[in-house]
PDB file of N, CA and C in Angstrom:
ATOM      1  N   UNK A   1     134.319  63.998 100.182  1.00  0.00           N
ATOM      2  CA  UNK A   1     135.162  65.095 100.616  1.00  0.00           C
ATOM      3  C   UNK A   1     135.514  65.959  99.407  1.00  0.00           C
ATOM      4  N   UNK A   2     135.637  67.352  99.302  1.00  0.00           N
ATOM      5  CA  UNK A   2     135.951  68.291  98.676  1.00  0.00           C
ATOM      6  C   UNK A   2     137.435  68.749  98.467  1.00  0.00           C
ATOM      7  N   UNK A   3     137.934  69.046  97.808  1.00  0.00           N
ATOM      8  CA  UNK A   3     139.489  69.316  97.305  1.00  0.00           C
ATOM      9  C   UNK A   3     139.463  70.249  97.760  1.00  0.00           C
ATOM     10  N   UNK A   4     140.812  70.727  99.020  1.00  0.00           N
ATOM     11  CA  UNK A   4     140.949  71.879  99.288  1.00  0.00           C
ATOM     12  C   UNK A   4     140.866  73.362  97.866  1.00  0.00           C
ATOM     13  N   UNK A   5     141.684  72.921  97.110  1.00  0.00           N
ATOM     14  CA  UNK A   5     141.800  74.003  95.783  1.00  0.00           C
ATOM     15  C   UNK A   5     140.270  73.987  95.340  1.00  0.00           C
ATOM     16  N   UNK A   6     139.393  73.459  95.124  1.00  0.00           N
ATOM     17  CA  UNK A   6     137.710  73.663  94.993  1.00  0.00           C
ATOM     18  C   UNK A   6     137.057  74.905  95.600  1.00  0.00           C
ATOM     19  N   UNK A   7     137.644  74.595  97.109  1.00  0.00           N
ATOM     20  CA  UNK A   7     137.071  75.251  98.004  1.00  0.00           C
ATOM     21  C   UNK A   7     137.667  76.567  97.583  1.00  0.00           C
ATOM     22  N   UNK A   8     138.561  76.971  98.003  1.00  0.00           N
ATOM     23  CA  UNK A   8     139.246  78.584  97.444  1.00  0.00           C
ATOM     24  C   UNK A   8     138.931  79.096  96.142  1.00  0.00           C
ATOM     25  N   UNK A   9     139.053  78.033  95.091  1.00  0.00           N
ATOM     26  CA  UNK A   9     138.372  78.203  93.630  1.00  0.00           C
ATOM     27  C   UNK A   9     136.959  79.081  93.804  1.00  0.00           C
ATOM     28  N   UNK A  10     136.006  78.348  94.674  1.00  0.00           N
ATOM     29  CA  UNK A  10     134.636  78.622  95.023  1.00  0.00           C
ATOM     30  C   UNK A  10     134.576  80.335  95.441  1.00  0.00           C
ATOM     31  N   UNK A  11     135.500  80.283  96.687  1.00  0.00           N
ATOM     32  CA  UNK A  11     135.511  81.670  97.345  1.00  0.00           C
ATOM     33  C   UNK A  11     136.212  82.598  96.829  1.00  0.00           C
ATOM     34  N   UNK A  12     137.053  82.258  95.355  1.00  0.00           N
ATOM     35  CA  UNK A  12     137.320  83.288  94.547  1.00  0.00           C
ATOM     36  C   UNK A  12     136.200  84.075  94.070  1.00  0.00           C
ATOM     37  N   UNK A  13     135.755  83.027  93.262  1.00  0.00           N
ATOM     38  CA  UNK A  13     134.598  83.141  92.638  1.00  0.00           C
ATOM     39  C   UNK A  13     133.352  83.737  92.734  1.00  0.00           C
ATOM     40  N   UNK A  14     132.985  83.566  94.158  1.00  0.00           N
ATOM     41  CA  UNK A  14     132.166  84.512  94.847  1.00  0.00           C
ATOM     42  C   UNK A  14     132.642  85.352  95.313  1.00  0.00           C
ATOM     43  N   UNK A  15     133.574  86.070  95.670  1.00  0.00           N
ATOM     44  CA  UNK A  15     134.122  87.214  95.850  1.00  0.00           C
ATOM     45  C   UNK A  15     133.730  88.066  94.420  1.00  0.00           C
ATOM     46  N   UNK A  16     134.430  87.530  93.213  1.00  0.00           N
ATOM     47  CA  UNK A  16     134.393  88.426  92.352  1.00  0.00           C
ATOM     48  C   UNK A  16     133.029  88.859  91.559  1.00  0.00           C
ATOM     49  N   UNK A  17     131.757  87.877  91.816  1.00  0.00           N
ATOM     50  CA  UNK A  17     130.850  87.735  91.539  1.00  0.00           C
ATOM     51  C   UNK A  17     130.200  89.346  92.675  1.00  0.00           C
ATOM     52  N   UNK A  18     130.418  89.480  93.622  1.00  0.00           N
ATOM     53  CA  UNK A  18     130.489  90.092  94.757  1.00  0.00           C
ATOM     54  C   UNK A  18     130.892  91.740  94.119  1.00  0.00           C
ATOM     55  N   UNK A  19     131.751  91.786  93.786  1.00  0.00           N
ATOM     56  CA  UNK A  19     132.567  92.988  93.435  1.00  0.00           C
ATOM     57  C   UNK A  19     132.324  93.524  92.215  1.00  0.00           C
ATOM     58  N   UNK A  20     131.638  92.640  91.338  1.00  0.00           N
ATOM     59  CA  UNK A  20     130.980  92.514  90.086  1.00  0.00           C
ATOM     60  C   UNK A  20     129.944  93.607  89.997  1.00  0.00           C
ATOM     61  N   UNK A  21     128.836  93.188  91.106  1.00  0.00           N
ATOM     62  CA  UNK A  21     127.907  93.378  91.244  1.00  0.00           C
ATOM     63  C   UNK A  21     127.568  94.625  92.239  1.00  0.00           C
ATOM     64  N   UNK A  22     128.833  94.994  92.973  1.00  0.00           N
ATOM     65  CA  UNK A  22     129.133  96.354  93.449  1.00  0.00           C
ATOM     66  C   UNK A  22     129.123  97.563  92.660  1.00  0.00           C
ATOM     67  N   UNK A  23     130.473  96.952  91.103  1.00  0.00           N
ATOM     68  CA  UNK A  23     130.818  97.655  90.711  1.00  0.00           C
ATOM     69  C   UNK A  23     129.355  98.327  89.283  1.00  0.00           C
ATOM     70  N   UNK A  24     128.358  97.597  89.718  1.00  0.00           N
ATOM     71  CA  UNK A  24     127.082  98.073  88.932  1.00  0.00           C
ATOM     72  C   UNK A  24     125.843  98.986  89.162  1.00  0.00           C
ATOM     73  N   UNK A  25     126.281  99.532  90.998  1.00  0.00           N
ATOM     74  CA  UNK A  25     125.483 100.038  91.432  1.00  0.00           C
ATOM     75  C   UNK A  25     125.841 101.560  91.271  1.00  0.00           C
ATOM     76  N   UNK A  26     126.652 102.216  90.845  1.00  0.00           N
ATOM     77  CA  UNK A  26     126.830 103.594  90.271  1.00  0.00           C
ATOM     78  C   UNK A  26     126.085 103.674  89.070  1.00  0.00           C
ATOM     79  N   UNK A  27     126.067 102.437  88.313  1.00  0.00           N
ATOM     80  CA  UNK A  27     125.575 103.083  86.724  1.00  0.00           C
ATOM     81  C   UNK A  27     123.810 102.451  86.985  1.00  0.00           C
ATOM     82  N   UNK A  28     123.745 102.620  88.302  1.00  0.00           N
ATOM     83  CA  UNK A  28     121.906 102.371  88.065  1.00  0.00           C
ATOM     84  C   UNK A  28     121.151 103.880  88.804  1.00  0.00           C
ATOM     85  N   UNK A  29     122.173 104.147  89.387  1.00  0.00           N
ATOM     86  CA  UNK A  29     121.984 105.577  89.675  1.00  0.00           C
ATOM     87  C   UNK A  29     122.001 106.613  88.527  1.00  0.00           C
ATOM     88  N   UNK A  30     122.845 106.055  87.926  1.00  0.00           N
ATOM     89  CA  UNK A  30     122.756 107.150  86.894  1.00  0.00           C
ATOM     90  C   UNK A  30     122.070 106.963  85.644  1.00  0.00           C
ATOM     91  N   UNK A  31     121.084 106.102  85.863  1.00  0.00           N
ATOM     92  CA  UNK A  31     119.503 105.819  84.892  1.00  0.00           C
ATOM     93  C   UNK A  31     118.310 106.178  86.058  1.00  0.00           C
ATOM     94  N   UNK A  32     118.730 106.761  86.675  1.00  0.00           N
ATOM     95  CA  UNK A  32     117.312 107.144  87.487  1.00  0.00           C
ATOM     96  C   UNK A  32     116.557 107.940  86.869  1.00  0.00           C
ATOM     97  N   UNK A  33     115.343 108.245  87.498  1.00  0.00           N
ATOM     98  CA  UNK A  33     114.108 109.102  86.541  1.00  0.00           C
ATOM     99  C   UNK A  33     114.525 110.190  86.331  1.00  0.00           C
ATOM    100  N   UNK A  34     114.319 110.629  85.246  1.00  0.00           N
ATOM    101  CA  UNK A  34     114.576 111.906  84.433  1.00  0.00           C
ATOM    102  C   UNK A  34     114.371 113.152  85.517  1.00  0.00           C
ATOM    103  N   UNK A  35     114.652 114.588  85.832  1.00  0.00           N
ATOM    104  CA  UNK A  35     114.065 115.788  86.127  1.00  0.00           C
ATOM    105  C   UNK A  35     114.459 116.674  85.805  1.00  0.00           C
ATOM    106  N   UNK A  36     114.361 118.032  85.551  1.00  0.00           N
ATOM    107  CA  UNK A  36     114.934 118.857  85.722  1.00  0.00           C
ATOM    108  C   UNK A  36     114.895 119.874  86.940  1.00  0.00           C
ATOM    109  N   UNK A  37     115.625 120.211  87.587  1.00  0.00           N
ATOM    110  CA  UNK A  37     115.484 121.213  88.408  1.00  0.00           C
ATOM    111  C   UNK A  37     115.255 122.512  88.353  1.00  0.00           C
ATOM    112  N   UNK A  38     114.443 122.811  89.192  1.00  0.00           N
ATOM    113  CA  UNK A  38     113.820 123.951  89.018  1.00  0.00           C
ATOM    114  C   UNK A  38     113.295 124.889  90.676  1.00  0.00           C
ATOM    115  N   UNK A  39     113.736 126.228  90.760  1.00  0.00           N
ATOM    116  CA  UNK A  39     113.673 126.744  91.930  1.00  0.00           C
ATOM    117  C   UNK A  39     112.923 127.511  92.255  1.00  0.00           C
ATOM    118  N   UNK A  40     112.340 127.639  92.935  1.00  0.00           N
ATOM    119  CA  UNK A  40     111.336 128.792  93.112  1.00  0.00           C
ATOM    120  C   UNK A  40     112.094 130.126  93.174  1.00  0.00           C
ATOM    121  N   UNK A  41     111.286 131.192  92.982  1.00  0.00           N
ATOM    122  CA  UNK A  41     111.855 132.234  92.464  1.00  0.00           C
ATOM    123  C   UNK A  41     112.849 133.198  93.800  1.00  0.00           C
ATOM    124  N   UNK A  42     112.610 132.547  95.111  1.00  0.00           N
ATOM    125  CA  UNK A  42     113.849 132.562  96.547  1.00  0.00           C
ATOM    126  C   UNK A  42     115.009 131.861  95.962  1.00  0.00           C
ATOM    127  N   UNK A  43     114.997 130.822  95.762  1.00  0.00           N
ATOM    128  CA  UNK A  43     115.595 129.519  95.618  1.00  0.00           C
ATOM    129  C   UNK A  43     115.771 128.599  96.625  1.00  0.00           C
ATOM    130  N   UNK A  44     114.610 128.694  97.511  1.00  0.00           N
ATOM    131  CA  UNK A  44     114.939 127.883  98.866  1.00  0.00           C
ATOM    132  C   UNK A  44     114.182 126.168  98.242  1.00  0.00           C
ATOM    133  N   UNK A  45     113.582 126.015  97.134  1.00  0.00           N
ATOM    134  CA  UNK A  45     112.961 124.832  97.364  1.00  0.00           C
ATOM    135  C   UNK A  45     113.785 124.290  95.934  1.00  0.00           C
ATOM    136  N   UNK A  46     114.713 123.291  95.673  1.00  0.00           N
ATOM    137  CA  UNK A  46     115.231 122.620  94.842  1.00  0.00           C
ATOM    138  C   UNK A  46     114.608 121.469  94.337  1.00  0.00           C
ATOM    139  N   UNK A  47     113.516 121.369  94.628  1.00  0.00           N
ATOM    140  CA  UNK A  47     112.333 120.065  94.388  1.00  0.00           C
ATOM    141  C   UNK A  47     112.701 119.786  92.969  1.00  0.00           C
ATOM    142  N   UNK A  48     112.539 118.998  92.467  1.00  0.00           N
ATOM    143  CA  UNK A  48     112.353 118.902  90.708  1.00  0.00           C
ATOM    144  C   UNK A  48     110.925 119.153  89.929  1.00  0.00           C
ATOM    145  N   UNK A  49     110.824 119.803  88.958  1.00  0.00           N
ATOM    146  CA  UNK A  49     110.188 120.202  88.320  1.00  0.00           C
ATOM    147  C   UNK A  49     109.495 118.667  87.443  1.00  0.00           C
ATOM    148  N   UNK A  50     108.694 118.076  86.947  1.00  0.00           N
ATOM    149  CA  UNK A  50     107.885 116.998  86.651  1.00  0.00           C
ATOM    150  C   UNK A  50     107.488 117.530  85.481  1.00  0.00           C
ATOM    151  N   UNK A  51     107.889 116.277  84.144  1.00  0.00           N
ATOM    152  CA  UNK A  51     107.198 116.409  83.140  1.00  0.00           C
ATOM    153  C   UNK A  51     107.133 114.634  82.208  1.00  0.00           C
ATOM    154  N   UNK A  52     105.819 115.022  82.091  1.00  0.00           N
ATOM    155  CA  UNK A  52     105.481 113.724  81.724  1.00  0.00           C
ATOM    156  C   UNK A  52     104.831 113.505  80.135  1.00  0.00           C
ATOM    157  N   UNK A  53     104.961 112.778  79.151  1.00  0.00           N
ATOM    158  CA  UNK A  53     103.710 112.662  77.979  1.00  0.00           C
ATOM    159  C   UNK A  53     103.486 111.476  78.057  1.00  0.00           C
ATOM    160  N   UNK A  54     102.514 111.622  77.464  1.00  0.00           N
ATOM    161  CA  UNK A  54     101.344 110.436  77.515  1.00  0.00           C
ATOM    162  C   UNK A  54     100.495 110.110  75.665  1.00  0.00           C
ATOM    163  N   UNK A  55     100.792 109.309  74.873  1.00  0.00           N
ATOM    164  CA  UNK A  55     100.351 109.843  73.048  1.00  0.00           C
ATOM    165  C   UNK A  55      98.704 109.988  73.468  1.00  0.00           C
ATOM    166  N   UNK A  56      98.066 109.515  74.067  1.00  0.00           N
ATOM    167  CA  UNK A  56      96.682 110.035  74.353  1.00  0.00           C
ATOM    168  C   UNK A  56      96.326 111.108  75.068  1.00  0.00           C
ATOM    169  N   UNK A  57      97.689 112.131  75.393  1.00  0.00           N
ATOM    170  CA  UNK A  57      97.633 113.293  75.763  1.00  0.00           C
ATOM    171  C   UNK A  57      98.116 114.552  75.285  1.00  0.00           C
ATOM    172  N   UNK A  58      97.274 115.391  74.454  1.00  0.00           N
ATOM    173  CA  UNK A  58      98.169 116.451  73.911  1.00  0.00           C
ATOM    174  C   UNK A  58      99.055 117.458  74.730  1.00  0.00           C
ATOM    175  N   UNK A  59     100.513 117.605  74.189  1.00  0.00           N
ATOM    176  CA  UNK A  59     101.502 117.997  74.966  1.00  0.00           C
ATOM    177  C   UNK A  59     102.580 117.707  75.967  1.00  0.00           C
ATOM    178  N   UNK A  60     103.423 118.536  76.469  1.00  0.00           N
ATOM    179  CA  UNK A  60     103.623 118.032  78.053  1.00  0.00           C
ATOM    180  C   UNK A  60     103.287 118.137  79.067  1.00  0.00           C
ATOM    181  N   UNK A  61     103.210 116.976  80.065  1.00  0.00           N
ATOM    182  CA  UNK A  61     102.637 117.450  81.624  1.00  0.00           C
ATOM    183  C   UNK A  61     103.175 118.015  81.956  1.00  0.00           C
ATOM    184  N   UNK A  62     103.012 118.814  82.786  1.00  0.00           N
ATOM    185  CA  UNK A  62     104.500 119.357  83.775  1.00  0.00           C
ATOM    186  C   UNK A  62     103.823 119.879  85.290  1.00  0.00           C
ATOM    187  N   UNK A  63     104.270 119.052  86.311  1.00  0.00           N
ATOM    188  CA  UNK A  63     103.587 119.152  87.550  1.00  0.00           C
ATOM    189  C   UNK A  63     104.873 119.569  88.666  1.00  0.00           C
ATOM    190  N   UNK A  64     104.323 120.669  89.460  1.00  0.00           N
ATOM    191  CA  UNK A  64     104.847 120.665  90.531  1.00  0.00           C
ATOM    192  C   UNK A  64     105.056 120.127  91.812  1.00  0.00           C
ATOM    193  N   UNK A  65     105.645 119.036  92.152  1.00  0.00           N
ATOM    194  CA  UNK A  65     104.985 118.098  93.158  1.00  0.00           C
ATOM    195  C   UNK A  65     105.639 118.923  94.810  1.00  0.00           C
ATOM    196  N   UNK A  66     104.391 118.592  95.051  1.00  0.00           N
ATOM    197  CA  UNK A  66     103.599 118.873  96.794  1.00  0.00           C
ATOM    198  C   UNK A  66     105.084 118.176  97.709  1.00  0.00           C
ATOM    199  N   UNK A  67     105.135 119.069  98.554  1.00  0.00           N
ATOM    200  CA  UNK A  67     106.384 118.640  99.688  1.00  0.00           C
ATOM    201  C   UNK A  67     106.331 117.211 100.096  1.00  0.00           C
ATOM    202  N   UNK A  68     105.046 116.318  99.783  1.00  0.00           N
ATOM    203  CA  UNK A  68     105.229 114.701 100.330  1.00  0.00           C
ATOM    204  C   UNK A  68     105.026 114.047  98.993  1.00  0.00           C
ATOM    205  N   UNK A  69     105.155 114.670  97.729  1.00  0.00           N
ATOM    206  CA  UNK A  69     105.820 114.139  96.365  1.00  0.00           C
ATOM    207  C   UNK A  69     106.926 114.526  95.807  1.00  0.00           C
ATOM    208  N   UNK A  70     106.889 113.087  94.948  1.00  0.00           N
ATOM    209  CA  UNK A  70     108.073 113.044  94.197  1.00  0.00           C
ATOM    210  C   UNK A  70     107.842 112.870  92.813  1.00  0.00           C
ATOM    211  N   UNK A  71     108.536 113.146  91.624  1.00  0.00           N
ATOM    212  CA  UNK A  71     108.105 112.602  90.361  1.00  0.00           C
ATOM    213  C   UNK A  71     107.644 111.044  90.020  1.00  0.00           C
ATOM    214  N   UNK A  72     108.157 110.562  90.892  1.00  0.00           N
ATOM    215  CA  UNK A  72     107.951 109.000  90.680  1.00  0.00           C
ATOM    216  C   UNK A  72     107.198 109.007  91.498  1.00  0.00           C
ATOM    217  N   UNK A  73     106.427 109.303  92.190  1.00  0.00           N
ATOM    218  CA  UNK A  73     105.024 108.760  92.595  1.00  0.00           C
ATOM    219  C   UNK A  73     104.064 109.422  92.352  1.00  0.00           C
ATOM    220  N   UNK A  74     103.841 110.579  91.660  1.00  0.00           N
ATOM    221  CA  UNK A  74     103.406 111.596  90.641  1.00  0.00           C
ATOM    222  C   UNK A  74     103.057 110.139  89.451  1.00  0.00           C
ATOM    223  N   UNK A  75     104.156 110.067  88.765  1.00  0.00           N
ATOM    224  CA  UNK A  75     104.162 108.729  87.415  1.00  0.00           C
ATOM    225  C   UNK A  75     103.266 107.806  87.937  1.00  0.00           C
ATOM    226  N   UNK A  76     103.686 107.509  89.106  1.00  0.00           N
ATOM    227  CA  UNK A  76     103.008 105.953  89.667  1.00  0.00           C
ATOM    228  C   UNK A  76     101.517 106.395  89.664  1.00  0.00           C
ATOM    229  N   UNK A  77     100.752 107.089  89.810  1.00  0.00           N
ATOM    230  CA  UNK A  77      99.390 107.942  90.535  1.00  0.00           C
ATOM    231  C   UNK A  77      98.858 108.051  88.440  1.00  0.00           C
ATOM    232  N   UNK A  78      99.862 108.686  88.315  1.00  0.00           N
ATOM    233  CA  UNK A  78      99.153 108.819  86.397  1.00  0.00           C
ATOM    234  C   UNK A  78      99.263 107.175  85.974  1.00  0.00           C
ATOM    235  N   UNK A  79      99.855 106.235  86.087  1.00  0.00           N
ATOM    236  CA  UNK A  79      99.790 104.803  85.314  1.00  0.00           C
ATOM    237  C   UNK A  79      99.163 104.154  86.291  1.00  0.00           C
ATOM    238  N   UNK A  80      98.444 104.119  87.253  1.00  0.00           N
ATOM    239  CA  UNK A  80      97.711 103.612  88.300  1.00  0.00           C
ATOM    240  C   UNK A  80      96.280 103.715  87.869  1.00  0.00           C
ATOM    241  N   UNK A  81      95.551 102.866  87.104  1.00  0.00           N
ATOM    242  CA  UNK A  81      94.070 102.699  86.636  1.00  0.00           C
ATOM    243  C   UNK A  81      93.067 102.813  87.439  1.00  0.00           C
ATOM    244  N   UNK A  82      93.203 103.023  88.630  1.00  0.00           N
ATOM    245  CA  UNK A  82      92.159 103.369  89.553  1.00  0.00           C
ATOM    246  C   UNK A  82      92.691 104.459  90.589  1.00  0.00           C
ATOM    247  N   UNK A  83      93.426 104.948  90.043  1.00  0.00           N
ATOM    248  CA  UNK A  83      93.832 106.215  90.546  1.00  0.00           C
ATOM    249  C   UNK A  83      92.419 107.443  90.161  1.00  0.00           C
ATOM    250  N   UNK A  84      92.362 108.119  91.181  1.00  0.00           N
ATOM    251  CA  UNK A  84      91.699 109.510  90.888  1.00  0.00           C
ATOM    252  C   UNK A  84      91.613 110.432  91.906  1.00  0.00           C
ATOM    253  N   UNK A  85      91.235 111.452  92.152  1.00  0.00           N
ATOM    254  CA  UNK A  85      91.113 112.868  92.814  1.00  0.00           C
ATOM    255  C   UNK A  85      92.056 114.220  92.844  1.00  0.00           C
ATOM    256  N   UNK A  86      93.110 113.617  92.120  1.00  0.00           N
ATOM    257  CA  UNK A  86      93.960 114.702  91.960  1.00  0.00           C
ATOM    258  C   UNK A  86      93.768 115.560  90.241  1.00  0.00           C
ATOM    259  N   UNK A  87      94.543 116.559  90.405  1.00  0.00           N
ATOM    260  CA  UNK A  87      94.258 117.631  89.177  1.00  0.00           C
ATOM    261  C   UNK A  87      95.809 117.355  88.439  1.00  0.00           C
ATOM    262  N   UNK A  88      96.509 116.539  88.541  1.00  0.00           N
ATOM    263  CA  UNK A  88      97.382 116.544  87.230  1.00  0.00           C
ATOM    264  C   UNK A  88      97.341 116.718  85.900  1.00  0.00           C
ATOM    265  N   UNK A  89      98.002 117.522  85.261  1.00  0.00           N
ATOM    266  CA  UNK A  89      97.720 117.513  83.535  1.00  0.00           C
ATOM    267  C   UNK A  89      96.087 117.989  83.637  1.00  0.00           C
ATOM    268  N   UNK A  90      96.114 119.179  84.041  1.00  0.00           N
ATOM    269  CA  UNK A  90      94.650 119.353  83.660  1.00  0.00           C
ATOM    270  C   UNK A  90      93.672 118.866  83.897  1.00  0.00           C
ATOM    271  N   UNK A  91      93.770 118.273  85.254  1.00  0.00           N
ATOM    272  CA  UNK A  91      92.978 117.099  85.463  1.00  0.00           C
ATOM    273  C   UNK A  91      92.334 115.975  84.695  1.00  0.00           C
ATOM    274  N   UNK A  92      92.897 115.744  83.727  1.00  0.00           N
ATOM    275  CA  UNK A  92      92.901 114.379  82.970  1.00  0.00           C
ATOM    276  C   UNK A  92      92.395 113.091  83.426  1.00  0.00           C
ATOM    277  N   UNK A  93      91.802 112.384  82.236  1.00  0.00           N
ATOM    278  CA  UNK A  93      91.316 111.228  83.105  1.00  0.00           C
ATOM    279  C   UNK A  93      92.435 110.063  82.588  1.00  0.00           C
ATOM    280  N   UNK A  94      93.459 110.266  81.697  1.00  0.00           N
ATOM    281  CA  UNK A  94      94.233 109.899  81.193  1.00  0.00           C
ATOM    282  C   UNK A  94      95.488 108.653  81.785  1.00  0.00           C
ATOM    283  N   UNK A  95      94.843 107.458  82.105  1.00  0.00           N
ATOM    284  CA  UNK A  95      95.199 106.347  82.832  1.00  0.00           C
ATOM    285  C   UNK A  95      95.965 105.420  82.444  1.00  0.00           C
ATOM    286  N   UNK A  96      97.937 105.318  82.612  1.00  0.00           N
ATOM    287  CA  UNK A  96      98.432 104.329  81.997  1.00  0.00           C
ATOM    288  C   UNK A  96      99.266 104.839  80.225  1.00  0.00           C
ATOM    289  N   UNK A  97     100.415 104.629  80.531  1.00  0.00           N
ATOM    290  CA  UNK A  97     101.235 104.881  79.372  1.00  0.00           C
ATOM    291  C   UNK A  97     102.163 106.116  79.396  1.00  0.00           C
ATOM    292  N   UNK A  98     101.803 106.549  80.289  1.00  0.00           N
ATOM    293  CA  UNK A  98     102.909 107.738  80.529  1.00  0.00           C
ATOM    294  C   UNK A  98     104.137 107.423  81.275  1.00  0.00           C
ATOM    295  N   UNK A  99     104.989 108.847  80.594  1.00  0.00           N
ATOM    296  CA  UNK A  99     106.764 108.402  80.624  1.00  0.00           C
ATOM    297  C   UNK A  99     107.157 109.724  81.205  1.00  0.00           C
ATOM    298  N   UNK A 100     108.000 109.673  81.732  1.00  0.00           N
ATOM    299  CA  UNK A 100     108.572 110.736  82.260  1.00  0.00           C
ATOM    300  C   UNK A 100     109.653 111.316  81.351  1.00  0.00           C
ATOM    301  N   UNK A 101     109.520 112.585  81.164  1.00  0.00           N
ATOM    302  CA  UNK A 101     110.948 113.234  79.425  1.00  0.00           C
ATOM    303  C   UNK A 101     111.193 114.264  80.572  1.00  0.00           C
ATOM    304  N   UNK A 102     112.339 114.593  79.674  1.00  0.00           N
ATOM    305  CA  UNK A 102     113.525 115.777  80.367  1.00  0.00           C
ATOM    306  C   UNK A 102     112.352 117.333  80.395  1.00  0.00           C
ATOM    307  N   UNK A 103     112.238 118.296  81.386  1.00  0.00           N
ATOM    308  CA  UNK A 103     111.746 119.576  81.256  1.00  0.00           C
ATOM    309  C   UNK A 103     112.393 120.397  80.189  1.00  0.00           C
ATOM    310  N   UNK A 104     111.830 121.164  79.294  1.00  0.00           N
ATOM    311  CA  UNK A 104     112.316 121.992  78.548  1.00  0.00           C
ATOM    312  C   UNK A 104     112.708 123.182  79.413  1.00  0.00           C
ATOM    313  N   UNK A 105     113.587 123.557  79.030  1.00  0.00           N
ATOM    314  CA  UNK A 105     114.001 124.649  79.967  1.00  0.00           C
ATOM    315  C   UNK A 105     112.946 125.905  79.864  1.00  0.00           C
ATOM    316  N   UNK A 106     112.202 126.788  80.787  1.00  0.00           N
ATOM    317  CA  UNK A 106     111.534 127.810  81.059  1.00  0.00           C
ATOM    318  C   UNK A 106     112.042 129.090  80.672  1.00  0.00           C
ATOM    319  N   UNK A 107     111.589 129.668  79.195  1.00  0.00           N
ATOM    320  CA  UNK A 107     111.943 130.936  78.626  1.00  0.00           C
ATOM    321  C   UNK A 107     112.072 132.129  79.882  1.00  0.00           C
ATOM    322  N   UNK A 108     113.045 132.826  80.098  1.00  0.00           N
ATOM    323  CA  UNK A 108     112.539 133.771  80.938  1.00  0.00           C
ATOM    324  C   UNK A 108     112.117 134.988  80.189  1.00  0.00           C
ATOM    325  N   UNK A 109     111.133 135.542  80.618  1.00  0.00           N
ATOM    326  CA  UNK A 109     110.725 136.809  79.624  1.00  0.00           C
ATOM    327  C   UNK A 109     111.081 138.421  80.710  1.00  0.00           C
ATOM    328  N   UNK A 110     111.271 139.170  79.644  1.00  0.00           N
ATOM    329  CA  UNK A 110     111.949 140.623  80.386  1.00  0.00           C
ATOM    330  C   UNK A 110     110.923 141.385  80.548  1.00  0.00           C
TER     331      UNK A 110
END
């Protein structure tokens, strides 16, 4: 038999273990993948703008992703080794090691 005070001890314990682990789900949101936003020149489409490097790639990527993409499956499609048919980065054959970095902001010219 178990000691009543065990038992409550227990269901403290998991409670706070509980609340713990609540209180961690704001700061994983706020490590999500990098973007910057960027609007088309209406401003009806708020999509994020995609930029990626790769050290076996000179420069930055920077892709506009298609209404059934996202940057992260853009990333997933570039580090995917048997990925191919799309024109990212210049159509690159460039497979694996790429990171997603912040967009530099877009000079506007007059």
């Amino acid at each position: 038999m178990s000691h009543p005070g065990f038992r409550i001890a227990a269901a403290i314990a998991a409670a706070l273990l509980a609340v713990a682990a609540l209180a961690l789900l704001p700061r994983a949101a706020a490590t999500a993948p990098l973007a910057c936003e960027a609007q088309s020149a209406g401003g009806q489409d708020p999509r994020p703008h995609c930029c990626y490097t790769n050290p076996r790639y000179a420069g930055t990527c920077e892709v506009d992703p298609a209404k059934d993409e996202t940057c992260a499956s853009i990333l997933e499609y570039l580090n995917n080794p048997q990925s191919q048919g799309r024109s990212y980065c210049s159509s690159t054959s460039v497979r694996g090691g790429w990171k997603q970095v912040p967009c530099e902001p877009q000079m506007k010219q007059d």
